[in-house]
Protein backbone atom coordinates (compact mmCIF):
# COMPACT_ATOMS: atom_id res chain seq x y z
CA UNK A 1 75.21 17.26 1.56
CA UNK A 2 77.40 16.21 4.41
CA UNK A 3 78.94 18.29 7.94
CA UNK A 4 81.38 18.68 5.89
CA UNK A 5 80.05 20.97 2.77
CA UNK A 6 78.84 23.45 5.48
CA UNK A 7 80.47 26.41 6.27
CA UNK A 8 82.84 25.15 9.03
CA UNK A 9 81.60 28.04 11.28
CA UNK A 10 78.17 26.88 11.04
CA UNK A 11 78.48 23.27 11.45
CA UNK A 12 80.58 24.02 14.14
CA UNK A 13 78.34 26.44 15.72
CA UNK A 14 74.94 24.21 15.53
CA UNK A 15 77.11 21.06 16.23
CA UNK A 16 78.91 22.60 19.61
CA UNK A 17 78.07 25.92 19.90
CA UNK A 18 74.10 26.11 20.72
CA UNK A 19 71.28 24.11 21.68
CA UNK A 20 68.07 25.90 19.03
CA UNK A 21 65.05 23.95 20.85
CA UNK A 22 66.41 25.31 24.23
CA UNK A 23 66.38 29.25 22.71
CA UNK A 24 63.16 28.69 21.50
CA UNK A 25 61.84 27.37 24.81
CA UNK A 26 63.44 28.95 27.40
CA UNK A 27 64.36 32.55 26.84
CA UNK A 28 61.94 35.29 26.77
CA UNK A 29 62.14 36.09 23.02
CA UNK A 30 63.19 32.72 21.99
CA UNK A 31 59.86 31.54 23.21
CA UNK A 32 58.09 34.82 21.64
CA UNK A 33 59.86 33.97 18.75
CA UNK A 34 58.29 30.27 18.33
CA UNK A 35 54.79 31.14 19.68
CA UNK A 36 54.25 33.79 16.39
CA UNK A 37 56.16 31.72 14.26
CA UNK A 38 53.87 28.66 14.64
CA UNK A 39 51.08 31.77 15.07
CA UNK A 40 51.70 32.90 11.90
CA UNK A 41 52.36 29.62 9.67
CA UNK A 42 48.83 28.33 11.26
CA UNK A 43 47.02 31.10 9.24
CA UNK A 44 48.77 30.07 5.84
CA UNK A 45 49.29 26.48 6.10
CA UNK A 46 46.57 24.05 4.33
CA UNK A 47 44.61 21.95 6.24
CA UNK A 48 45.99 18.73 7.77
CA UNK A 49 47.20 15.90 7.35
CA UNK A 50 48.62 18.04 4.14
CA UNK A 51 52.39 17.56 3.90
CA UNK A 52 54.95 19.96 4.83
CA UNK A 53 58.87 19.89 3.77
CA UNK A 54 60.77 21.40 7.05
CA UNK A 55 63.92 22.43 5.55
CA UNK A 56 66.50 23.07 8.23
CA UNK A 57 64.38 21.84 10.33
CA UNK A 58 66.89 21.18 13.23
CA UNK A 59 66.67 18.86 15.91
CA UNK A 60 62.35 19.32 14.91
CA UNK A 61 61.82 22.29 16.93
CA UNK A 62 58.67 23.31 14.28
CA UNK A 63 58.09 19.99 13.13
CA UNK A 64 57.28 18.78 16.28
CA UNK A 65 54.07 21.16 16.92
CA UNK A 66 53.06 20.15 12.74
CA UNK A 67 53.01 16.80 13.95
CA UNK A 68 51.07 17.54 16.43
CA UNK A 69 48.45 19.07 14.54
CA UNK A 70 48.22 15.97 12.27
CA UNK A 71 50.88 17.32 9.27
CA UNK A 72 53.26 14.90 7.76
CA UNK A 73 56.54 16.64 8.28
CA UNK A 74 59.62 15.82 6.20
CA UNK A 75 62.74 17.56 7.71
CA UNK A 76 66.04 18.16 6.19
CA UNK A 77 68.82 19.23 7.68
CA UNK A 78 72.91 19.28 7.02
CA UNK A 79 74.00 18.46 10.57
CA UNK A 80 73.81 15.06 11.37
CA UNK A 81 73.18 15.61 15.49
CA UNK A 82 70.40 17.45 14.21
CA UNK A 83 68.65 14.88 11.67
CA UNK A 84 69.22 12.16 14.74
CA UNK A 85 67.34 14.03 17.04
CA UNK A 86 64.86 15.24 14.65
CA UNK A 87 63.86 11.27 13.98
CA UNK A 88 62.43 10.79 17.40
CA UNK A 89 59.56 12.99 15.81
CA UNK A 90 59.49 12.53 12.02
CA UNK A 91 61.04 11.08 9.17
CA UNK A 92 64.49 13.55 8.78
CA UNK A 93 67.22 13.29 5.87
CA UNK A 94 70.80 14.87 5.92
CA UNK A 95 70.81 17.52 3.26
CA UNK A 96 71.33 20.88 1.69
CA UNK A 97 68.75 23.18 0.40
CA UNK A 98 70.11 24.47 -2.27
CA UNK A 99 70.10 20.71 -3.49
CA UNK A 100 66.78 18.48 -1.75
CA UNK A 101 66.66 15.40 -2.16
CA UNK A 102 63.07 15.45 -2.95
CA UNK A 103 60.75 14.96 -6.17
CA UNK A 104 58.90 17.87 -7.64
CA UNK A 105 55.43 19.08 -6.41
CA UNK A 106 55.72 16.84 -3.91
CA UNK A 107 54.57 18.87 -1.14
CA UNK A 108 51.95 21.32 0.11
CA UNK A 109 53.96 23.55 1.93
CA UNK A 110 58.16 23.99 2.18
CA UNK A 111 59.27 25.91 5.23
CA UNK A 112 62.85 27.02 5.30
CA UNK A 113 62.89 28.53 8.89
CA UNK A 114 66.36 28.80 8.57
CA UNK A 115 68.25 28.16 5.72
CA UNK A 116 68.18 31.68 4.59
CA UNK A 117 70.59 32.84 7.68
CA UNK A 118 73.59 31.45 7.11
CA UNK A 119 73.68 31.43 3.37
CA UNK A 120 75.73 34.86 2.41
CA UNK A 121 76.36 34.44 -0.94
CA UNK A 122 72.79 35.57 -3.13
CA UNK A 123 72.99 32.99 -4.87
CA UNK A 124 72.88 30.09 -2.74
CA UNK A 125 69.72 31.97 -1.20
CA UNK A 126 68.53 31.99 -5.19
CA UNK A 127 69.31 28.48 -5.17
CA UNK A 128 67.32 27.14 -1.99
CA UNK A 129 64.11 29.38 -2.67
CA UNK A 130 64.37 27.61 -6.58
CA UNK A 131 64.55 24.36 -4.40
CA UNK A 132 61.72 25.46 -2.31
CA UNK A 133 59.62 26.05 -5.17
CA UNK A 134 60.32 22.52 -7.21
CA UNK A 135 59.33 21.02 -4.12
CA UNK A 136 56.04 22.78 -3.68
CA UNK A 137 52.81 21.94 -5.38
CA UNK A 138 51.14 24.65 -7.88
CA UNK A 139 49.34 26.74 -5.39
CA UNK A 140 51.42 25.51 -2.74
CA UNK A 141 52.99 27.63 -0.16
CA UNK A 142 56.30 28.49 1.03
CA UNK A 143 57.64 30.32 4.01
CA UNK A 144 61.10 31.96 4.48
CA UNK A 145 62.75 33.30 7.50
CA UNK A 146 64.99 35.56 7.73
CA UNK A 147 67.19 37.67 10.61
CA UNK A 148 65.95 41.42 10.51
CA UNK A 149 69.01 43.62 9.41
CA UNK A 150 68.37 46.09 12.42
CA UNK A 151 68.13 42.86 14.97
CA UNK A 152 71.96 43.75 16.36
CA UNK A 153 70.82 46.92 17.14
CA UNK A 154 67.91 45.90 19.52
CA UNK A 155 69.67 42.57 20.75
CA UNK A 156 73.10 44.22 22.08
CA UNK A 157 71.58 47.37 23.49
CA UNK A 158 68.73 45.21 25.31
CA UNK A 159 71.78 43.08 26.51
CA UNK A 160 73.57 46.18 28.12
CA UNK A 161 76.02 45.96 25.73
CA UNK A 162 76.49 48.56 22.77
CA UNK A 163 77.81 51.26 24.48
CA UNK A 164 81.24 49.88 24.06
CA UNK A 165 83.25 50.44 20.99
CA UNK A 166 84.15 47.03 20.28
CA UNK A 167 80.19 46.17 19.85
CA UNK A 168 79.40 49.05 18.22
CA UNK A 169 82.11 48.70 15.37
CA UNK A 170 80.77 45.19 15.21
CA UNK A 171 77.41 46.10 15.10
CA UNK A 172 77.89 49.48 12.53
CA UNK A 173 79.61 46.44 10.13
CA UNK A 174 76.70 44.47 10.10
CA UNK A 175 74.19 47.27 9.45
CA UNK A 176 76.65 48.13 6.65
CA UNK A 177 77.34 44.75 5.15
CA UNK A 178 74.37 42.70 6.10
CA UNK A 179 76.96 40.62 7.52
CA UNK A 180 78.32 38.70 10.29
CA UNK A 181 81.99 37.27 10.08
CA UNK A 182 80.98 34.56 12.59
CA UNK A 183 83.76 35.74 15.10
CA UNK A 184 81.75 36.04 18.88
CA UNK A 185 78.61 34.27 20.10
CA UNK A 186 76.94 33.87 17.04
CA UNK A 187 78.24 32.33 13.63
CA UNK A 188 78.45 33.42 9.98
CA UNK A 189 74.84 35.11 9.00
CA UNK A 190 73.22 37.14 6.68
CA UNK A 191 70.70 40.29 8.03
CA UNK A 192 67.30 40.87 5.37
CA UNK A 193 65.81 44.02 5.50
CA UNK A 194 61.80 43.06 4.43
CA UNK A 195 61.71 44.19 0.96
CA UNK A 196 64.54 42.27 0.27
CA UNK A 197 63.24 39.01 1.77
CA UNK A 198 60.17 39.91 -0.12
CA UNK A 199 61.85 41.08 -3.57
CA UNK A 200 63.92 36.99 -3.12
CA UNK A 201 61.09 35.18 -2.54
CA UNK A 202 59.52 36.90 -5.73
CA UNK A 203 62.22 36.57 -8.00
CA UNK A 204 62.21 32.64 -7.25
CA UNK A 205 58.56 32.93 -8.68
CA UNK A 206 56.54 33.26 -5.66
CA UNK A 207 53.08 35.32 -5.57
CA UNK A 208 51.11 36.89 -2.85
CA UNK A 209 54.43 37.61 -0.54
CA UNK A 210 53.45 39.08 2.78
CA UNK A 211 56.37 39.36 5.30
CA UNK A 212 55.54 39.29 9.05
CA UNK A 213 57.81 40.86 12.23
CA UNK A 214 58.00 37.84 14.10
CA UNK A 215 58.50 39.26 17.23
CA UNK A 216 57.19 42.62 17.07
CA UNK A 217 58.58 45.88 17.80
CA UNK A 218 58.78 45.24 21.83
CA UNK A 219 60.74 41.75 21.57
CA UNK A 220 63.74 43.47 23.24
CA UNK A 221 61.53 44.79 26.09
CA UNK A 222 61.64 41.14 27.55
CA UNK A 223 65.26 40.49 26.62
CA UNK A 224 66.51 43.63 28.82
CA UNK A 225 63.98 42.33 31.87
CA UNK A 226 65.10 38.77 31.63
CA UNK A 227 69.05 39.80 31.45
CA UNK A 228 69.20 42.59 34.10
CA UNK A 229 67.34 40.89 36.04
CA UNK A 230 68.16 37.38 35.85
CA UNK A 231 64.61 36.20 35.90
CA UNK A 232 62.14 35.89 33.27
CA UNK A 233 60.10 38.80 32.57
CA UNK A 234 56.20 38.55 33.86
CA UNK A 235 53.40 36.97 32.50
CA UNK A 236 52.06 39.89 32.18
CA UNK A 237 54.90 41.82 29.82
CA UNK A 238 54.92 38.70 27.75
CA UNK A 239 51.41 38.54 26.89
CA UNK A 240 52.03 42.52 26.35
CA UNK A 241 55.14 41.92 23.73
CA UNK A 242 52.76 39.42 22.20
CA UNK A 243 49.88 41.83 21.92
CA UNK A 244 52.42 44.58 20.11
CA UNK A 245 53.75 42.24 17.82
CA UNK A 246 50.04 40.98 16.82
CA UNK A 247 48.97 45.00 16.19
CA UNK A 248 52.01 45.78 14.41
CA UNK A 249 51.36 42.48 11.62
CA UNK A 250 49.07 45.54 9.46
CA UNK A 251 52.18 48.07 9.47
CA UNK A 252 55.28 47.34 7.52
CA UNK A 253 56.69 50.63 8.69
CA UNK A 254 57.21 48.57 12.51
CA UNK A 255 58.92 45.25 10.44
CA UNK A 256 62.60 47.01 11.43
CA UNK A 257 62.27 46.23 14.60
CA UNK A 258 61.60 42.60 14.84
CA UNK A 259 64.58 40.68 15.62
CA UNK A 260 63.46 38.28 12.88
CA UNK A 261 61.04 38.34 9.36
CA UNK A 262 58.85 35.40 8.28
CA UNK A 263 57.41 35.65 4.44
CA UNK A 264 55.18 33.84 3.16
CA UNK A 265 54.30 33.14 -0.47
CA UNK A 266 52.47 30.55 -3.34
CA UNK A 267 53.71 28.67 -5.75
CA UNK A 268 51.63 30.04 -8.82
CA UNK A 269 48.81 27.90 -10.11
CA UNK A 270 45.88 25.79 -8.96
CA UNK A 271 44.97 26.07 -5.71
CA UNK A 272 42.87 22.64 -4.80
């Protein structure tokens, strides 16, 4: 797949329009969000040195700590800024993942930490989960993110911003549609609600789906701090926000209010 085969709003967007590794690192949730990520994919992944597919992988935000624990991380990704960058820390391809250029069982885990967003059409999605699961070894695992449906809600209200009609008609079309047209700070996107996520990954064939609040229900709590105050919230309300999303992992009734939803499933078959 090439820059250009990308929705031009997205490749435009990733290419220009934001920098991932600094949301992950330097914002309040951004940084919640890549603490529970790597959190929760340490509980599932096999041991290292296993290897691990990271498919839209970016510039290596997540490969970067898999490395580090002594994985050997493929990435893929369809921007080409972002496959340069990523090869300062492992071996990264331009392409698509609804099409990898990989060989079958070839992996012990595929992670598509992104893919899933800004693929609206079903069955593209259908298409890079069937990829996913090619890739993957019998018994293998795979994890899928995806951007909680509700996540506009919590975002623009903990930015001081949906009480004007403008956001909320934007936001009241996304809870509607599942939607974003791309127009504004963000680009084209598609919002899971949990059983969804969970009912995709199982019609591609995956077993033992769990999906995880990545951020937990008090995410939003830090994003309100850190933007009326200008400052990043305390050590101490961080460590808090962590603690709430931790309790809330046994209670799928709290998964609405992440701002985003990691599942995690297994290729069927052997194991070892």
């Amino acid at each position: 797949m090439t820059e250009a085969e990308l929705l031009p709003e997205v490749e435009h967007y990733y290419t220009h329009g934001t920098d991932e590794d600094a949301r992950l690192t330097r914002s309040a949730d951004g940084r919640l969000e890549m603490l529970r990520t790597r959190e929760i994919l340490r509980r599932f992944l096999p041991p290292a040195p296993a290897r691990v597919l990271d498919v839209g992988g970016g510039t290596g935000v997540h490969a970067r700590w898999l490395v580090g624990d002594g994985y050997h991380v493929d990435l893929i990704d369809p921007v080409a800024r972002h496959v340069e960058q990523a090869r300062q820390v492992c071996a990264a391809t331009l392409g698509d993942a609804r099409s990898l250029p990989v060989p079958d069982a070839g992996y012990d885990a595929v992670n598509l930490l992104g893919p899933l967003y800004h693929l609206p059409d079903p069955a593209d999605r259908r298409q890079a989960l069937a990829e996913a699961v090619r890739a993957v070894r019998p018994g293998g695992l795979v994890a899928a993110a995806g951007i909680n449906r509700y996540a506009s809600v919590f975002d623009h209200a903990a930015a001081a911003q949906l009480h004007t009609d403008r956001m909320q008609a934007s936001v009241s079309e996304i809870l509607a549609s599942a939607l974003h047209d791309g127009r504004g700070r963000f680009t084209v996107a598609y919002f899971h609600r949990a059983e969804e996520l969970a009912g995709e990954l199982r019609e591609a064939g995956l077993v033992d789906v769990q999906v995880f609040g990545v951020e937990g229900p008090t995410w939003a709590l830090l994003k309100a701090v850190e933007v009326q105050s200008g400052a990043a919230p305390s050590d101490e309300l961080f460590q808090s926000a962590l603690a709430a999303a931790r309790l809330a992992d046994p209670y799928p009734e709290l998964l609405a209010a992440s701002s985003h939803l990691l599942a995690i499933g297994r290729s069927p078959g052997r194991t070892s």
